[in-house]
Protein backbone atom coordinates (compact mmCIF):
# COMPACT_ATOMS: atom_id res chain seq x y z
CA UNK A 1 159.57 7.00 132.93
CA UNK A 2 156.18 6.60 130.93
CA UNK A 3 156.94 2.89 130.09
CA UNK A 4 157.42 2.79 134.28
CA UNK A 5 154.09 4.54 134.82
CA UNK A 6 152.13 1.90 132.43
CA UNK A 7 153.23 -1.11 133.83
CA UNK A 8 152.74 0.45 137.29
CA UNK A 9 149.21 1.77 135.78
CA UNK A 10 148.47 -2.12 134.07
CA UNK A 11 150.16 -3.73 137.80
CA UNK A 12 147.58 -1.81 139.76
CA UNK A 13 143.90 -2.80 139.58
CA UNK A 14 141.42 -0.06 138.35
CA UNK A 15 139.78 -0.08 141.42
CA UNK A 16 143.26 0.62 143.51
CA UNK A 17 144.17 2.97 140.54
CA UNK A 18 140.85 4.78 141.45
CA UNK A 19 141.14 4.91 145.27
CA UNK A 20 144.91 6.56 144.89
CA UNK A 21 143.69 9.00 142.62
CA UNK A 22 140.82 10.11 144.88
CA UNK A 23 143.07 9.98 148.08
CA UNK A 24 145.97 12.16 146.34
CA UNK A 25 143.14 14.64 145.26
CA UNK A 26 141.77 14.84 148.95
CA UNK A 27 145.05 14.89 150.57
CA UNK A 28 146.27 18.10 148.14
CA UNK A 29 142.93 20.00 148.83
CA UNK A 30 143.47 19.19 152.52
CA UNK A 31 146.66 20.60 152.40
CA UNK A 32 146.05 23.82 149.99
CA UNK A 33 143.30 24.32 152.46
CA UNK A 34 145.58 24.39 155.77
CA UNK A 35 147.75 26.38 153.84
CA UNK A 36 145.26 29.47 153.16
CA UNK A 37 144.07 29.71 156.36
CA UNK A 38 145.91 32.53 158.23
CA UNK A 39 147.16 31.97 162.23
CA UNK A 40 144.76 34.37 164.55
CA UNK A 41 148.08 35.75 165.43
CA UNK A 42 148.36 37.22 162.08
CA UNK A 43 144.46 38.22 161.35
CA UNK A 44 144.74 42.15 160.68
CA UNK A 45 142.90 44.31 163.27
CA UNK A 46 138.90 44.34 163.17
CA UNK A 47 137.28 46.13 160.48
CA UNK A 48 140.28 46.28 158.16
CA UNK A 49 139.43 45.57 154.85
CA UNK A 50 141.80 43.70 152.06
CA UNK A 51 142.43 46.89 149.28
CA UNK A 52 145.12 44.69 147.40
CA UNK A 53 147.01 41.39 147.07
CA UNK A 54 150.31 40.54 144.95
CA UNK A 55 152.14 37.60 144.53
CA UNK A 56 156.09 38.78 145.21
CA UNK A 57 159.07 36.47 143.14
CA UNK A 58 162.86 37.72 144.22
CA UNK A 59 165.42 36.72 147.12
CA UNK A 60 165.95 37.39 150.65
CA UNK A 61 169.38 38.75 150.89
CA UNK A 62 171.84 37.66 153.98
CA UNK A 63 175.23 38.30 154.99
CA UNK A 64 178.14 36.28 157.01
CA UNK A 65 178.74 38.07 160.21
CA UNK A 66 179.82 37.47 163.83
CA UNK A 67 177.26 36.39 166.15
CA UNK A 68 176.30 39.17 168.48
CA UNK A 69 176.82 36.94 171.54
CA UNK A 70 180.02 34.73 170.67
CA UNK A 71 182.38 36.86 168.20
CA UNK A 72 184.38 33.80 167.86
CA UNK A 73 180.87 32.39 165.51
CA UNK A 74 179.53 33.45 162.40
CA UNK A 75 175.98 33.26 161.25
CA UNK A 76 173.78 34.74 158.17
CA UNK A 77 171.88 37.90 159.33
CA UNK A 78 169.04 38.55 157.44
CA UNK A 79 169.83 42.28 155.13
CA UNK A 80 166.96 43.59 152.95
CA UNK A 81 164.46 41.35 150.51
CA UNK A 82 164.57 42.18 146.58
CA UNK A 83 161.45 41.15 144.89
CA UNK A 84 159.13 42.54 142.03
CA UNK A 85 154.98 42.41 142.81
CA UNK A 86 152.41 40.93 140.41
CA UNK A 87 148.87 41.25 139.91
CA UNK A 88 146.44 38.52 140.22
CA UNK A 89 146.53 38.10 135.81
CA UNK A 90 150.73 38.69 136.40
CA UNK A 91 151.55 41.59 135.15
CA UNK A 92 153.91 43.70 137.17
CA UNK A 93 153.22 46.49 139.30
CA UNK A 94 156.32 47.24 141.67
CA UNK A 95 158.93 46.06 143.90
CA UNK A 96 159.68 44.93 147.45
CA UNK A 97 162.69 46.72 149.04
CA UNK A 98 164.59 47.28 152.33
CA UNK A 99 162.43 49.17 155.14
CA UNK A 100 160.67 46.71 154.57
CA UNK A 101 159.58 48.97 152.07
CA UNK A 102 156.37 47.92 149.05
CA UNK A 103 156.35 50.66 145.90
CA UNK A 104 153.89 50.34 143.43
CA UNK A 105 153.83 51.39 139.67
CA UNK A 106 151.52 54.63 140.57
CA UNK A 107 153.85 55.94 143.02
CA UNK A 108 152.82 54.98 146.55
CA UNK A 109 154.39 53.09 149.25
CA UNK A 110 154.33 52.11 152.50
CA UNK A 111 157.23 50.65 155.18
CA UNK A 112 156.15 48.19 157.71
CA UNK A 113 157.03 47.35 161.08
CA UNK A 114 156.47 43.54 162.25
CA UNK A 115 153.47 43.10 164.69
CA UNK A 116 153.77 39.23 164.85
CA UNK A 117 155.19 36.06 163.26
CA UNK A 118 154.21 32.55 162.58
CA UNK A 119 156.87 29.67 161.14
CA UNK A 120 155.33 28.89 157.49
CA UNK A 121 153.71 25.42 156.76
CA UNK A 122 156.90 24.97 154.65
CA UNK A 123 159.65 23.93 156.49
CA UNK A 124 162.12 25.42 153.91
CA UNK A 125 160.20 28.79 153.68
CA UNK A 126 160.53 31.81 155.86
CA UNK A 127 157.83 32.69 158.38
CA UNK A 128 154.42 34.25 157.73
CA UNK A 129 154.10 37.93 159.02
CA UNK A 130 151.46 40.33 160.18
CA UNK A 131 153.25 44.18 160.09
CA UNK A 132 151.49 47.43 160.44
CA UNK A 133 152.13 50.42 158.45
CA UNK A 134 154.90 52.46 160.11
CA UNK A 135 154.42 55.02 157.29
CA UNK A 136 152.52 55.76 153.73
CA UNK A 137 153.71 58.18 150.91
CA UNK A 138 152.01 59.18 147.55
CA UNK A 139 148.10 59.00 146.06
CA UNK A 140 147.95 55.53 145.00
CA UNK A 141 147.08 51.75 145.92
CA UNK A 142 148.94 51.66 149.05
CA UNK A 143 148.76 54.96 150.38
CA UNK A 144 145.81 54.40 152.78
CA UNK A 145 147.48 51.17 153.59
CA UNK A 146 147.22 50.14 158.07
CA UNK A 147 148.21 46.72 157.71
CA UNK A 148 149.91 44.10 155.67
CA UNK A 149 150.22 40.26 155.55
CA UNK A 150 153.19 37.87 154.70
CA UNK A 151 151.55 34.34 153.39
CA UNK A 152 151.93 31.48 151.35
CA UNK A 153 155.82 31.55 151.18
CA UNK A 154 157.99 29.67 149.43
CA UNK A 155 162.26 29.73 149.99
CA UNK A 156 163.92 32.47 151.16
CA UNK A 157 165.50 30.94 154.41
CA UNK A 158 169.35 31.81 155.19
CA UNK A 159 171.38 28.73 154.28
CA UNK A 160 172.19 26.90 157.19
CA UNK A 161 176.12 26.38 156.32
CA UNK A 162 178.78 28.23 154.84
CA UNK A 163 179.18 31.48 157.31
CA UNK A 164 182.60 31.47 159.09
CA UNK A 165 185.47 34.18 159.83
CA UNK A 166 186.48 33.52 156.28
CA UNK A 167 183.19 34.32 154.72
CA UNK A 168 182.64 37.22 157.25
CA UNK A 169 181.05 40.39 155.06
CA UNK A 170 180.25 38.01 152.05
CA UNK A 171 176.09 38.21 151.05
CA UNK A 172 174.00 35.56 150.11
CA UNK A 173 170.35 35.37 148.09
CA UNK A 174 167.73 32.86 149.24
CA UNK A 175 165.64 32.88 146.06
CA UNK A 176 161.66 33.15 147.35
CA UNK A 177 157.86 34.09 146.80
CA UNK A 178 155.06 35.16 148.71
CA UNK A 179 151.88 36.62 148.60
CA UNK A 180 151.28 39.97 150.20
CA UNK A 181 147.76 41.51 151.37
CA UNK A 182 147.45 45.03 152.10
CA UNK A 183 144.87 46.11 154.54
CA UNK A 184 142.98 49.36 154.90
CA UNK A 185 140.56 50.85 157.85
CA UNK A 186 137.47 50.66 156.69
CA UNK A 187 135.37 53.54 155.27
């Protein structure tokens, strides 16, 4: 591969070389940049103010079942996500759980109910999501949370194949990440 890349790199005159390597620079900053802006739909209400963000690594569970509208067809229905949370310098400081359910490390948590939904950038990733807090418990990081955010994901889609009668009851894991904000009312 490197012997590939220097006669491509001797091939290629430094001025070309040059213009590629500022165009593939642009092009990724364009693109990181469309990818941190957040859809108005999912913009937490006015005067909410960001109290934490963590970076989430774990899978998106789904299981083989009968449509509800044609029992003779079998899809993957989405069943709980399983992920640890991690700090900005990645250490970690709790876990991601059915509800949807986020529990920190000091002993808070909150459960969310979805407000709105945007498909991710990503093709291959599951959708951004704006949820509010549908309940808090404990004295910690997220117990004053009102709103949270679903961004940046990566993975976790239902495979697209391999659900039939056969399969019925059998679970799946999409592997993914994502980075989740959590929102409080403002002082």
């Amino acid at each position: 591969m490197r012997t590939a890349m220097k006669r491509f790199a001797a091939a290629v005159p430094a001025v070309a070389r040059e213009f590629l390597v500022v165009f593939s620079f642009a092009a990724s900053i364009a693109r990181a940049e469309a990818i941190r802006e957040v859809p108005d739909p999912l913009e937490p209400p006015a005067g909410a103010v960001l109290s934490l963000s963590v970076h989430a690594v774990g899978v998106q569970i789904y299981r083989c079942s009968a449509a509800p509208d044609n029992p003779s067809g079998f899809g993957w229905t989405f069943v709980a996500p399983e992920a640890d949370l991690f700090d900005s310098s990645g250490r970690r400081m709790g876990r991601h759980y059915a509800g949807p359910t986020w529990e920190t490390s000091d002993g808070s948590k909150v459960v969310g109910a979805l407000k709105a939904a945007v498909e991710s950038p990503e093709p291959t990733a599951i959708p951004w999501l704006l949820l509010r807090a549908k309940s808090t418990e404990g004295h910690g990081v997220l117990s004053r949370t009102t709103s949270i955010q679903r961004l940046r994901t990566v993975g976790g889609k239902a495979p697209s194949q391999g659900c039939s009668q056969a399969r019925a009851g059998q679970e799946t894991k999409a592997p993914y990440r994502a980075e989740y904000d959590f929102y409080v009312a403002q002082p």
